[in-house]
Protein backbone atom coordinates (compact mmCIF):
# COMPACT_ATOMS: atom_id res chain seq x y z
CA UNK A 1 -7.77 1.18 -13.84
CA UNK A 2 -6.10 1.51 -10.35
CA UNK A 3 -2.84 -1.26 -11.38
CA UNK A 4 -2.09 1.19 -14.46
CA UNK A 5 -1.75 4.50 -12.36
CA UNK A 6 0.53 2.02 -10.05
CA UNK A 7 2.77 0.90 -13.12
CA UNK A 8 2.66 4.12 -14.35
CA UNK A 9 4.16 5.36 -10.87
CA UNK A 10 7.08 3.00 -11.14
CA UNK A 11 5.91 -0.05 -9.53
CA UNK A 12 6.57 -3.36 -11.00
CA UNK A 13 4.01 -6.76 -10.46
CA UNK A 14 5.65 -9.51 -8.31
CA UNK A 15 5.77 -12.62 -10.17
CA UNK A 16 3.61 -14.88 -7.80
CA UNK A 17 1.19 -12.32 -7.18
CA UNK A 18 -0.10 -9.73 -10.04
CA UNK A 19 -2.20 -8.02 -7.04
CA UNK A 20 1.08 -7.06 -5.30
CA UNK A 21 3.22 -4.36 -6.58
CA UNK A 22 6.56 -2.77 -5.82
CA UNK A 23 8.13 0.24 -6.07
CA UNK A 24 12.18 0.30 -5.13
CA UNK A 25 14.12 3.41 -5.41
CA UNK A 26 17.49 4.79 -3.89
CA UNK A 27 17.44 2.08 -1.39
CA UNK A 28 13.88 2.63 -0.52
CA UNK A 29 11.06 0.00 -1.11
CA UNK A 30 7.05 0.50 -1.44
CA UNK A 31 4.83 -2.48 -1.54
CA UNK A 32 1.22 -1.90 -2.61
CA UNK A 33 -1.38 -4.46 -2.48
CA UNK A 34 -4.76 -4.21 -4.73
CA UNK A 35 -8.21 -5.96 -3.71
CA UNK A 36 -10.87 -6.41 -5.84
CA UNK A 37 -12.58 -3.94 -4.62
CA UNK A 38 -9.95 -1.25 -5.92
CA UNK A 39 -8.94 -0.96 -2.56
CA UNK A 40 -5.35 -0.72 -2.08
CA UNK A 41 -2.69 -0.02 0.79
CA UNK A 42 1.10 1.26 0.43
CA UNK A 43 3.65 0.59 2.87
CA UNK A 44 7.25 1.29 3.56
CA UNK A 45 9.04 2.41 6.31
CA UNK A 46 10.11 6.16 5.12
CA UNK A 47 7.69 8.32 6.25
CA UNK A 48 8.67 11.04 3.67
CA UNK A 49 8.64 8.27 0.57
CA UNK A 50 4.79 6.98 2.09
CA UNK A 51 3.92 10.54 1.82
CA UNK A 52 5.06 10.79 -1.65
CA UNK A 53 2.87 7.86 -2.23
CA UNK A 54 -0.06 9.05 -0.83
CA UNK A 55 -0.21 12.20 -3.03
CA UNK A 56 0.35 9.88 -5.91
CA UNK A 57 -2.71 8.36 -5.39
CA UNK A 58 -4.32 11.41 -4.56
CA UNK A 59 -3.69 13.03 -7.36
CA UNK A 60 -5.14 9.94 -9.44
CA UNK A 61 -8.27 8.83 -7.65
CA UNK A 62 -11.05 11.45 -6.88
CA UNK A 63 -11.82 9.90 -2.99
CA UNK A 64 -8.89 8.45 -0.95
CA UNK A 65 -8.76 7.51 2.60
CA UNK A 66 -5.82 7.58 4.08
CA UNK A 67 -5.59 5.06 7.50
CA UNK A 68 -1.53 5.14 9.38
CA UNK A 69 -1.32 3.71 12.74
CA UNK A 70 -1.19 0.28 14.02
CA UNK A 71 -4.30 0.04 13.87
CA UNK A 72 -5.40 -0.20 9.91
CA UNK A 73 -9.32 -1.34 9.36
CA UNK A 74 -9.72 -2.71 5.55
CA UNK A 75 -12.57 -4.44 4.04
CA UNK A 76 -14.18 -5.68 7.15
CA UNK A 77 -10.89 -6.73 8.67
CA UNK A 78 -8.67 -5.33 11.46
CA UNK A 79 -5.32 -5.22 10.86
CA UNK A 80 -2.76 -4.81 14.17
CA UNK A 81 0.69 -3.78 13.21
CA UNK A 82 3.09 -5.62 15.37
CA UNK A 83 6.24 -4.07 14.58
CA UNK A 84 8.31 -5.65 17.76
CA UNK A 85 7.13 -8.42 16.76
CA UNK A 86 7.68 -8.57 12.81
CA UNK A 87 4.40 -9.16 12.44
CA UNK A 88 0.37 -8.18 11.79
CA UNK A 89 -1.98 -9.64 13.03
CA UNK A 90 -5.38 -9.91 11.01
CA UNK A 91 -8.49 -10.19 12.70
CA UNK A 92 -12.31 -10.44 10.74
């Protein structure tokens, strides 16, 4: 089950959300979200700790794709990365 390789990886549930996850370590933080379709997305703003993640998940699920950019398309949806902003915008 994708949420046990997660916990097993040091991420903890967030209390109003079981789907969300996070991972904090030497002043780093990793948020991963799961969708019911076992699809899930990391994000933090070290590149070296999001590449540590990556091969995590690599190394427990036989097919991963891997989408960086601003641009992120999930599930039918378009996700824009606003980072000037503070935001993303979602478009489906």
């Amino acid at each position: 089950m994708p949420t046990n390789v997660i916990l097993d990886n040091g991420y903890t549930q967030m209390d109003k959300d079981k789907c969300v996850l996070v991972k904090r370590e030497e002043g780093k933080v990793s948020y991963c979200a799961i969708t019911v379709d076992d699809c899930f997305f990391v994000t933090t703003r070290d590149e070296d700790w999001i590449n540590e993640q990556a091969e995590m998940l690599k190394r427990a699920f036989e097919e991963l794709t891997l989408d960086r950019g601003e641009v992120i398309n999930i599930l039918g949806m378009t996700v824009h990365m606003e980072r000037d902003k503070g935001r993303a915008v979602v478009n489906q």
